[in-house]
Protein backbone atom coordinates (compact mmCIF):
# COMPACT_ATOMS: atom_id res chain seq x y z
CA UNK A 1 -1.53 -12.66 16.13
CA UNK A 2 -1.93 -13.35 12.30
CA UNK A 3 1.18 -13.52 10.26
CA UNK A 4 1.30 -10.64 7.71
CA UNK A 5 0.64 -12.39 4.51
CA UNK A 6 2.88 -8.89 2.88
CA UNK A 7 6.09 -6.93 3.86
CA UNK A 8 6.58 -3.74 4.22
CA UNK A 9 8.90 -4.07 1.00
CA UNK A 10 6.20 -5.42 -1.08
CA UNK A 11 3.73 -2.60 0.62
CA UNK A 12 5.91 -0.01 -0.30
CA UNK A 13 5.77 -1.44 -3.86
CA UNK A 14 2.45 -1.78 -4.48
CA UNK A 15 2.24 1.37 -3.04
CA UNK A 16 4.60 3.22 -5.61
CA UNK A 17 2.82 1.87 -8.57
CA UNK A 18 -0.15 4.62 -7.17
CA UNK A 19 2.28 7.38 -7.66
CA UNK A 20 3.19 6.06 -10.94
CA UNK A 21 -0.12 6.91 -12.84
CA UNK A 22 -1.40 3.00 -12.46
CA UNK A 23 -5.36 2.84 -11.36
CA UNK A 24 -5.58 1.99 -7.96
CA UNK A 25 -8.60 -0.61 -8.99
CA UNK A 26 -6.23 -2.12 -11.24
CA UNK A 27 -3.30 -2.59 -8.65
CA UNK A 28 -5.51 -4.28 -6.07
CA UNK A 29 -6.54 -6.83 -8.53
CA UNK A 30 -2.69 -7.59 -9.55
CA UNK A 31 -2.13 -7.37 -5.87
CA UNK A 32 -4.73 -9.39 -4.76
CA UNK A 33 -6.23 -6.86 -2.29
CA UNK A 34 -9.00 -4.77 -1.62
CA UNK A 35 -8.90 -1.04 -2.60
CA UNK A 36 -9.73 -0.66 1.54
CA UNK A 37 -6.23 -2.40 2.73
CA UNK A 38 -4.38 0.02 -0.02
CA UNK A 39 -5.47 3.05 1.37
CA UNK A 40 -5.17 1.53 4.70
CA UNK A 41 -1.73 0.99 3.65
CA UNK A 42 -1.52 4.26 2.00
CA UNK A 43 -2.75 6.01 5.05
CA UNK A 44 -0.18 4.38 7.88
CA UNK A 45 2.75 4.11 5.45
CA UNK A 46 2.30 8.22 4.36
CA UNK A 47 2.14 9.28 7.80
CA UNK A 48 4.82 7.40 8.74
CA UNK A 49 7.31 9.27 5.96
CA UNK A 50 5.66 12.42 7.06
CA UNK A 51 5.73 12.71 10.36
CA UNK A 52 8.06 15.64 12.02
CA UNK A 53 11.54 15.40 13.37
């Protein structure tokens, strides 16, 4: 299996500058990722703080 070239730190960062007001478009490109892998991201990593006790 690949190595993940991100942890889940620096996912959880780039994925607080969304709720921040910054354009998603604008984060991938500082990021260097494609707007698919940060809602990807957005998608496991939300579910994940929302899921029932």
């Amino acid at each position: 299996m690949k190595a993940a070239r991100f942890t889940d730190a620096q996912k959880a960062f780039i994925l607080k500058q969304g709720t921040d007001g910054t354009p998603v478009a604008e984060i991938c490109r500082k990021a260097g990722i494609s707007q698919a892998t940060y809602f990807n991201w957005k998608k496991k990593y939300m579910m994940a703080f929302c899921r029932p006790r």
